[in-house]
PDB file of N, CA and C in Angstrom:
ATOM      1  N   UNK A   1     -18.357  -6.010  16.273  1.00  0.00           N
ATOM      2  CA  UNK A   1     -17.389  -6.496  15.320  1.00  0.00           C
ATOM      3  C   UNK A   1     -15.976  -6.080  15.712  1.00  0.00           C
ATOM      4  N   UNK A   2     -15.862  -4.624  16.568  1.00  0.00           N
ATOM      5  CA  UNK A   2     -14.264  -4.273  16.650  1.00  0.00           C
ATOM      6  C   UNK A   2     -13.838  -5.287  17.620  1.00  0.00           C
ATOM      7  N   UNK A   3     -14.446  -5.470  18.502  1.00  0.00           N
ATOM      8  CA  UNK A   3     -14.269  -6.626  19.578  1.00  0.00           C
ATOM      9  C   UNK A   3     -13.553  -7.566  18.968  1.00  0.00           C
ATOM     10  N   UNK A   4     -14.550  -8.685  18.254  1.00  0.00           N
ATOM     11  CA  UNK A   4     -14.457  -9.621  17.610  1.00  0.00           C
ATOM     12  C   UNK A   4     -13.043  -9.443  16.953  1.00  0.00           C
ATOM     13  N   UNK A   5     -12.813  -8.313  16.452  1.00  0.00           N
ATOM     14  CA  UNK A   5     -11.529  -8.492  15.404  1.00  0.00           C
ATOM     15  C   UNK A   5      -9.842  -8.146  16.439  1.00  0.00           C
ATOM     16  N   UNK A   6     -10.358  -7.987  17.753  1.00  0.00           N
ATOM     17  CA  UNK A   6      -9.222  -8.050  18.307  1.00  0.00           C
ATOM     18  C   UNK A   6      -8.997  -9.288  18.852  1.00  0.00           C
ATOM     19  N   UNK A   7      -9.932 -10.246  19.693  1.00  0.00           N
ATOM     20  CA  UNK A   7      -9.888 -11.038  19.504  1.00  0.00           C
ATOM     21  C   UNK A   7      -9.398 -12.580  18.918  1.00  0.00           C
ATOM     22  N   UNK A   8      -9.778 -11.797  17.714  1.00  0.00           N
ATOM     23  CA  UNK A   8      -9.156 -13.301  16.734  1.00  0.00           C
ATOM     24  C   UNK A   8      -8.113 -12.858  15.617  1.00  0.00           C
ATOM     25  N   UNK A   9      -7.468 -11.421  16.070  1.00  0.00           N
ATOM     26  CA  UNK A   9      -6.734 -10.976  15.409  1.00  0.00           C
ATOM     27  C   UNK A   9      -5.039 -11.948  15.295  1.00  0.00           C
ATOM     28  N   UNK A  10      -4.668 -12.149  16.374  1.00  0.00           N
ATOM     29  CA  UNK A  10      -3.171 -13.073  16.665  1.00  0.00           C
ATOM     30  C   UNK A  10      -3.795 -14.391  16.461  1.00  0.00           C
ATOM     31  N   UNK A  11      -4.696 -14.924  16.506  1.00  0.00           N
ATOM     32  CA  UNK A  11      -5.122 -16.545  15.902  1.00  0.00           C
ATOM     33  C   UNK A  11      -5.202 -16.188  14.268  1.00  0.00           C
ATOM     34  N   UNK A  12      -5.378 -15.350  13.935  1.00  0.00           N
ATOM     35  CA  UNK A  12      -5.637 -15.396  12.333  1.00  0.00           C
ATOM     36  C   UNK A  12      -4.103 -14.948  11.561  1.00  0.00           C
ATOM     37  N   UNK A  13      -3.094 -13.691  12.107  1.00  0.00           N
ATOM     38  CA  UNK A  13      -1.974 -13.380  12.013  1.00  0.00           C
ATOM     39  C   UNK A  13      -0.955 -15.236  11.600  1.00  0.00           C
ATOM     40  N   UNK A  14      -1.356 -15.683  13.274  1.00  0.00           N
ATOM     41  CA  UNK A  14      -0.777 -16.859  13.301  1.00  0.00           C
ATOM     42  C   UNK A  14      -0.786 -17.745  12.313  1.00  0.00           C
ATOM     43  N   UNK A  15      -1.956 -18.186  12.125  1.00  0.00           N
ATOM     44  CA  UNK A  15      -2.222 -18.885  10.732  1.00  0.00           C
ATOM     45  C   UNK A  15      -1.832 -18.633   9.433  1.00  0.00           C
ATOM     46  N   UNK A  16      -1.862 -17.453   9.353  1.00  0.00           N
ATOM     47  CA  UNK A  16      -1.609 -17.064   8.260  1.00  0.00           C
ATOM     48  C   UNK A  16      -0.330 -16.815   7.563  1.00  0.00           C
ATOM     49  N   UNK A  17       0.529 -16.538   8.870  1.00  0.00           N
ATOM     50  CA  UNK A  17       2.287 -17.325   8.904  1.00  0.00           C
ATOM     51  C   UNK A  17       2.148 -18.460   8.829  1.00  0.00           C
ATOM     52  N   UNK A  18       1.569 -19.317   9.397  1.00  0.00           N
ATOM     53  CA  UNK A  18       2.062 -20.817   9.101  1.00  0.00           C
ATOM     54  C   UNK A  18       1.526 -21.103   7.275  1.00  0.00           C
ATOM     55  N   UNK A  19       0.558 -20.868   7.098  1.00  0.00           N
ATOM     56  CA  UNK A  19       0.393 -21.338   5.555  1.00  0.00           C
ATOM     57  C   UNK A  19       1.096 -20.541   4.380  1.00  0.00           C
ATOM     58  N   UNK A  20       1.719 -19.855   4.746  1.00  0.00           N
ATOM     59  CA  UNK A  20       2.234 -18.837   3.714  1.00  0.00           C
ATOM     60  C   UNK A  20       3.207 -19.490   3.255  1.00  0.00           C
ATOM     61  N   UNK A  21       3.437 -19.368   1.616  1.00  0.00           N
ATOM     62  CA  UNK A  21       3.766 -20.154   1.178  1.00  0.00           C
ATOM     63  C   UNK A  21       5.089 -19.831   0.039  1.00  0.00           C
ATOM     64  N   UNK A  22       5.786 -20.450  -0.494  1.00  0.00           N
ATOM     65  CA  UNK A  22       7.360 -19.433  -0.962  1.00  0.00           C
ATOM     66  C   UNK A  22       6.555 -19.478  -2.818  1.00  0.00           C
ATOM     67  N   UNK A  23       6.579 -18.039  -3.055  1.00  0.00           N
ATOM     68  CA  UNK A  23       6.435 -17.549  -4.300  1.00  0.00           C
ATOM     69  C   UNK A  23       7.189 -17.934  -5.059  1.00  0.00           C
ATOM     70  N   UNK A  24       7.186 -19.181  -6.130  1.00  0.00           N
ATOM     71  CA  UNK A  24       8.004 -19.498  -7.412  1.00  0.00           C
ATOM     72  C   UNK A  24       7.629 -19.191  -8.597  1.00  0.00           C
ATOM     73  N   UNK A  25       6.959 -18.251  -8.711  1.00  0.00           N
ATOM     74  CA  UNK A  25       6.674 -17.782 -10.030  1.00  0.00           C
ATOM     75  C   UNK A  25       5.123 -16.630 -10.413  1.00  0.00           C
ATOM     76  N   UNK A  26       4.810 -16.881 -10.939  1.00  0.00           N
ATOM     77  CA  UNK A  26       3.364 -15.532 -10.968  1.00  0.00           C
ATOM     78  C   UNK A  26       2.595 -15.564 -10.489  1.00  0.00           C
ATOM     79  N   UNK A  27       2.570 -14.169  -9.468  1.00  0.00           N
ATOM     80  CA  UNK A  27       1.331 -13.680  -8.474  1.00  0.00           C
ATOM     81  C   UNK A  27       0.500 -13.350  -9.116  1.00  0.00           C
ATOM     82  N   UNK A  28      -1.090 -13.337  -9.282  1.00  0.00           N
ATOM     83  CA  UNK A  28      -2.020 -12.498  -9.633  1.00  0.00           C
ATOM     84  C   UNK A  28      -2.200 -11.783  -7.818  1.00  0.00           C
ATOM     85  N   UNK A  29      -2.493 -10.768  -8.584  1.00  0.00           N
ATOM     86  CA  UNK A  29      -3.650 -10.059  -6.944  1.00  0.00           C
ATOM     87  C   UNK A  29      -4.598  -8.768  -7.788  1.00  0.00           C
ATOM     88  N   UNK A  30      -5.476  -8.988  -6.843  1.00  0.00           N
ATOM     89  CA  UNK A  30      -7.156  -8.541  -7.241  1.00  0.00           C
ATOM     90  C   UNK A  30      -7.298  -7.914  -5.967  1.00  0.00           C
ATOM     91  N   UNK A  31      -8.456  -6.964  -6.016  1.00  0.00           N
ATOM     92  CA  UNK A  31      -8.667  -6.096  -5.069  1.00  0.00           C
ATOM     93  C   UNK A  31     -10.360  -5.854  -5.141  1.00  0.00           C
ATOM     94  N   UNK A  32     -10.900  -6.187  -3.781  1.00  0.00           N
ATOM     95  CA  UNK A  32     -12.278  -5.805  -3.613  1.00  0.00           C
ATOM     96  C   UNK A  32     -13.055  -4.871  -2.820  1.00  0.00           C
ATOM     97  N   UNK A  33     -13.930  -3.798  -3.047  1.00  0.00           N
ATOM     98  CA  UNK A  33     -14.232  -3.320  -1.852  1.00  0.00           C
ATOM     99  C   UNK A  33     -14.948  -3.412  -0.935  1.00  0.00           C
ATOM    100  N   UNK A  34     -14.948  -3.163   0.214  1.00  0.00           N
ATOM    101  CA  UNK A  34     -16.064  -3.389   1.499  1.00  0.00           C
ATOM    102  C   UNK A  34     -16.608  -2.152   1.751  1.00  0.00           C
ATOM    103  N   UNK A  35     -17.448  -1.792   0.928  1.00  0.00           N
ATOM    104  CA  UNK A  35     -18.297  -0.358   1.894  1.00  0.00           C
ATOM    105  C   UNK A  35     -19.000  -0.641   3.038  1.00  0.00           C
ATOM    106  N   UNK A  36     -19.091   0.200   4.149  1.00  0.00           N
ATOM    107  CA  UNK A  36     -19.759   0.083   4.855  1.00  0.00           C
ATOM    108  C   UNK A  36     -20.567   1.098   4.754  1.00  0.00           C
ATOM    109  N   UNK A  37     -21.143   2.188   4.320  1.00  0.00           N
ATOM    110  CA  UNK A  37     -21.979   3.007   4.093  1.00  0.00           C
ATOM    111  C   UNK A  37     -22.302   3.613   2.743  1.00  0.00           C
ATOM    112  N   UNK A  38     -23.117   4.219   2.372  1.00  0.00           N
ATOM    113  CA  UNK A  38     -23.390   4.761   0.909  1.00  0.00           C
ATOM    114  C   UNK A  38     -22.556   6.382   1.318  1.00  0.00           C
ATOM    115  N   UNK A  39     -22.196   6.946  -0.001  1.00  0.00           N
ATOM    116  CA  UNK A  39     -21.592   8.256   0.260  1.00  0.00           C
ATOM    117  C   UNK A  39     -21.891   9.235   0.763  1.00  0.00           C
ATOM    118  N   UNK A  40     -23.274   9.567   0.413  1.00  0.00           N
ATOM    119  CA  UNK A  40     -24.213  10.331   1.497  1.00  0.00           C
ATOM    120  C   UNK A  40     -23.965  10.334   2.894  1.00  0.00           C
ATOM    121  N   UNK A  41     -23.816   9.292   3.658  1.00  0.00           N
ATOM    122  CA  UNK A  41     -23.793   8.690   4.781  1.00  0.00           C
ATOM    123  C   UNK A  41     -22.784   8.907   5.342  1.00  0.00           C
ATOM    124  N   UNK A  42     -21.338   9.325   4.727  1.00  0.00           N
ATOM    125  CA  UNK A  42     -19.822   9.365   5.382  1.00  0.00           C
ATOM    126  C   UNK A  42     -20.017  10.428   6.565  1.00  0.00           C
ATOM    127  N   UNK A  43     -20.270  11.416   6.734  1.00  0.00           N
ATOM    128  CA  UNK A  43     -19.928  12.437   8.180  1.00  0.00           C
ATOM    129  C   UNK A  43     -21.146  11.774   9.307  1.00  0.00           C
ATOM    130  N   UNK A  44     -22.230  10.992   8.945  1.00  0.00           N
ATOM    131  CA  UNK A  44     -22.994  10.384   9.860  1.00  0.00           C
ATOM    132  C   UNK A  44     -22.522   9.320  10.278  1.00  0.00           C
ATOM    133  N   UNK A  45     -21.409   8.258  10.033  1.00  0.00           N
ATOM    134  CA  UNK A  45     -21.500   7.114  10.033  1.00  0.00           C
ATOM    135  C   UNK A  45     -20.297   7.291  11.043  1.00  0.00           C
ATOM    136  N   UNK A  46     -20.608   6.143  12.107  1.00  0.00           N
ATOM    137  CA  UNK A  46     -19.605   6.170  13.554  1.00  0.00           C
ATOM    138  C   UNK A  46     -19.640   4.744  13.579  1.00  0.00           C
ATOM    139  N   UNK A  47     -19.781   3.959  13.428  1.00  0.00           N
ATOM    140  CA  UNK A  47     -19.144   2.573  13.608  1.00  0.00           C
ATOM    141  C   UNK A  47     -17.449   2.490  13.569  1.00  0.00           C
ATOM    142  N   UNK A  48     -17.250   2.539  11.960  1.00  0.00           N
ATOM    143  CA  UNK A  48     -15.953   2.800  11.710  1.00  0.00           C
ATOM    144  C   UNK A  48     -14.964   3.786  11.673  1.00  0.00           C
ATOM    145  N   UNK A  49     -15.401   4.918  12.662  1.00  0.00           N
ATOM    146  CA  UNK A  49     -14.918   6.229  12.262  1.00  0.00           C
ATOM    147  C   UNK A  49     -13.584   5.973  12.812  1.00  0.00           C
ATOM    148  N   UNK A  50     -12.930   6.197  12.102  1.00  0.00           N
ATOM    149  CA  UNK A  50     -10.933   6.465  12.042  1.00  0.00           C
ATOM    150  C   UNK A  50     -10.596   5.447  11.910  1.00  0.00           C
ATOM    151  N   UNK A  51     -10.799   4.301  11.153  1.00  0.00           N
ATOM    152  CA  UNK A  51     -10.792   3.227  10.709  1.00  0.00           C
ATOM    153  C   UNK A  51     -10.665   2.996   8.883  1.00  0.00           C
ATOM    154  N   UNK A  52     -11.959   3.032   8.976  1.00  0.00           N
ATOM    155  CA  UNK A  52     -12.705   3.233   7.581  1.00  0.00           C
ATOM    156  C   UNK A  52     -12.399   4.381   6.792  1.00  0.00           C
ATOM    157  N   UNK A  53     -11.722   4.131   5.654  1.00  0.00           N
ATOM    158  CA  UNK A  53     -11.304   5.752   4.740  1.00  0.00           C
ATOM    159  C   UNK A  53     -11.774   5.550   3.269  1.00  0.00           C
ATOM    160  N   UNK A  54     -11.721   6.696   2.727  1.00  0.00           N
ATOM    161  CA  UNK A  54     -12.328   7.328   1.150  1.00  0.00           C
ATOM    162  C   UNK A  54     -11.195   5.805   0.261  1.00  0.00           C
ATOM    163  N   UNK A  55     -11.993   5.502  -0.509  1.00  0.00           N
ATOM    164  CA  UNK A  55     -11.263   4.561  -1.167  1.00  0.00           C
ATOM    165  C   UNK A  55     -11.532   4.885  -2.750  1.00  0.00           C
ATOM    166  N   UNK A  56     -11.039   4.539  -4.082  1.00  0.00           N
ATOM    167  CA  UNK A  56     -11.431   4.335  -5.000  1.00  0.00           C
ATOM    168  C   UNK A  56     -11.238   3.299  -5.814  1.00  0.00           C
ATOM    169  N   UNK A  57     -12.368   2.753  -6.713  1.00  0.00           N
ATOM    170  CA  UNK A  57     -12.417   1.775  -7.596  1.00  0.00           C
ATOM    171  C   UNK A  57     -12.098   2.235  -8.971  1.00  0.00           C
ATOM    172  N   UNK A  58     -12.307   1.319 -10.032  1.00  0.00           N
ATOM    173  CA  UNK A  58     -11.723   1.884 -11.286  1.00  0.00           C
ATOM    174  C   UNK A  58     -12.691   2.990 -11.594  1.00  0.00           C
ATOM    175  N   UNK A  59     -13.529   3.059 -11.380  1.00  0.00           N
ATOM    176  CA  UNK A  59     -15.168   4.356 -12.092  1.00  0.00           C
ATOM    177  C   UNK A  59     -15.577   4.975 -10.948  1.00  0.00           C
ATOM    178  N   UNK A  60     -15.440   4.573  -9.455  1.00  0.00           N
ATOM    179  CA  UNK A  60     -16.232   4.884  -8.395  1.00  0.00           C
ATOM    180  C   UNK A  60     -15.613   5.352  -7.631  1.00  0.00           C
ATOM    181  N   UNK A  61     -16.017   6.159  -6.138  1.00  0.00           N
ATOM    182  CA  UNK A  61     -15.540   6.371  -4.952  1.00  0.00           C
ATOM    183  C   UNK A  61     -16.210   5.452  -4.147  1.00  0.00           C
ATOM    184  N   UNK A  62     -15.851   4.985  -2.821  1.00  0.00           N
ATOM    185  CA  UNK A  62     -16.181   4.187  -1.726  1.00  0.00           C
ATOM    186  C   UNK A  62     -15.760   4.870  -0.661  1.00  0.00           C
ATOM    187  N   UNK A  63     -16.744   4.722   0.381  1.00  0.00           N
ATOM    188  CA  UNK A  63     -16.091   4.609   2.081  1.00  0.00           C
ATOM    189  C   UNK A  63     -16.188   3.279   2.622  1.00  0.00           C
ATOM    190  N   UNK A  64     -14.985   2.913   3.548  1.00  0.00           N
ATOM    191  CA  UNK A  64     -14.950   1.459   3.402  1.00  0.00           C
ATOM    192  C   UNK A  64     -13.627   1.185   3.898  1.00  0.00           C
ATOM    193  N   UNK A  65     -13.334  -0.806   2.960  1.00  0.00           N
ATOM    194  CA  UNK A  65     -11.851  -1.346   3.344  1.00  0.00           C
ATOM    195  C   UNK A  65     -11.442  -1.588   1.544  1.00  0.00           C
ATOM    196  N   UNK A  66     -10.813  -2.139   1.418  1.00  0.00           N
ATOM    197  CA  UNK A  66     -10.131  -2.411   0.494  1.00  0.00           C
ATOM    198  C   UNK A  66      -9.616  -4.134   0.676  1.00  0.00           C
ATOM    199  N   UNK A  67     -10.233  -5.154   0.371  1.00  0.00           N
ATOM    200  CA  UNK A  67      -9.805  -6.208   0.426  1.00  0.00           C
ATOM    201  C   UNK A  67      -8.815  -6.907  -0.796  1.00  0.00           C
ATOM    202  N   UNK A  68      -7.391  -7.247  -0.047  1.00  0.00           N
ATOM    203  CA  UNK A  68      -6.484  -7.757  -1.094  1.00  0.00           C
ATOM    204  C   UNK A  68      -6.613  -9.169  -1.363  1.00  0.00           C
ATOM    205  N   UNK A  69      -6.388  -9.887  -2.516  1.00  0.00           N
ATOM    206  CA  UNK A  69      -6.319 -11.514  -2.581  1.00  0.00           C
ATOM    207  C   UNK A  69      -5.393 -11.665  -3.173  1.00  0.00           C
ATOM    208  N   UNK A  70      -4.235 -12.347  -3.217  1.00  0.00           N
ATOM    209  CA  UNK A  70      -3.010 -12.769  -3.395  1.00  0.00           C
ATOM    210  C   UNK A  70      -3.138 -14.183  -3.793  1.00  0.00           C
ATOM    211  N   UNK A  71      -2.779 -14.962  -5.357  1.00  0.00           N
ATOM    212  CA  UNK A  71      -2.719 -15.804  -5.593  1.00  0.00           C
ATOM    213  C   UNK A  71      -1.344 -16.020  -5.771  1.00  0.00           C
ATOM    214  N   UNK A  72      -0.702 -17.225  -5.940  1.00  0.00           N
ATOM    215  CA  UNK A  72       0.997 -17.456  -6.671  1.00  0.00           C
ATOM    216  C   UNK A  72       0.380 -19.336  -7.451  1.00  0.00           C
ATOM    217  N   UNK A  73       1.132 -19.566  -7.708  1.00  0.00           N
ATOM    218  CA  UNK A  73       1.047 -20.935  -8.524  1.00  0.00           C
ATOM    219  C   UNK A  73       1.359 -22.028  -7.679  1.00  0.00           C
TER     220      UNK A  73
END
């Protein structure tokens, strides 16, 4: 997967300048998480190591990403 995400990292950057779009009025944004391991698991887990960090949700802890979504009107 780290491969993969270097890869298609400047094709997706790119795109994502071109569709971006001019904010005239109210953003929502929402936030999701991506664990990649259960908590137990954090000092064993090497896939993502120095990547992947301690995150929190409204009730929970995570190890993981933090995915943003950005709406406007």
């Amino acid at each position: 997967m780290l491969k993969l995400m270097q890869d298609v990292l400047v094709p997706l950057c790119s795109y994502l300048t071109h569709r971006q779009a001019r904010s005239i009025g109210i953003t929502f944004v929402d936030s999701s998480k991506l664990q990649v391991c259960q908590n137990l698991r954090i000092l064993r887990h090497q896939v993502f190591e120095g990547v992947a960090k301690r995150g929190k949700r409204m009730m929970e802890w995570f190890y993981g990403f933090k995915l943003y979504l950005i709406i406007n009107d």
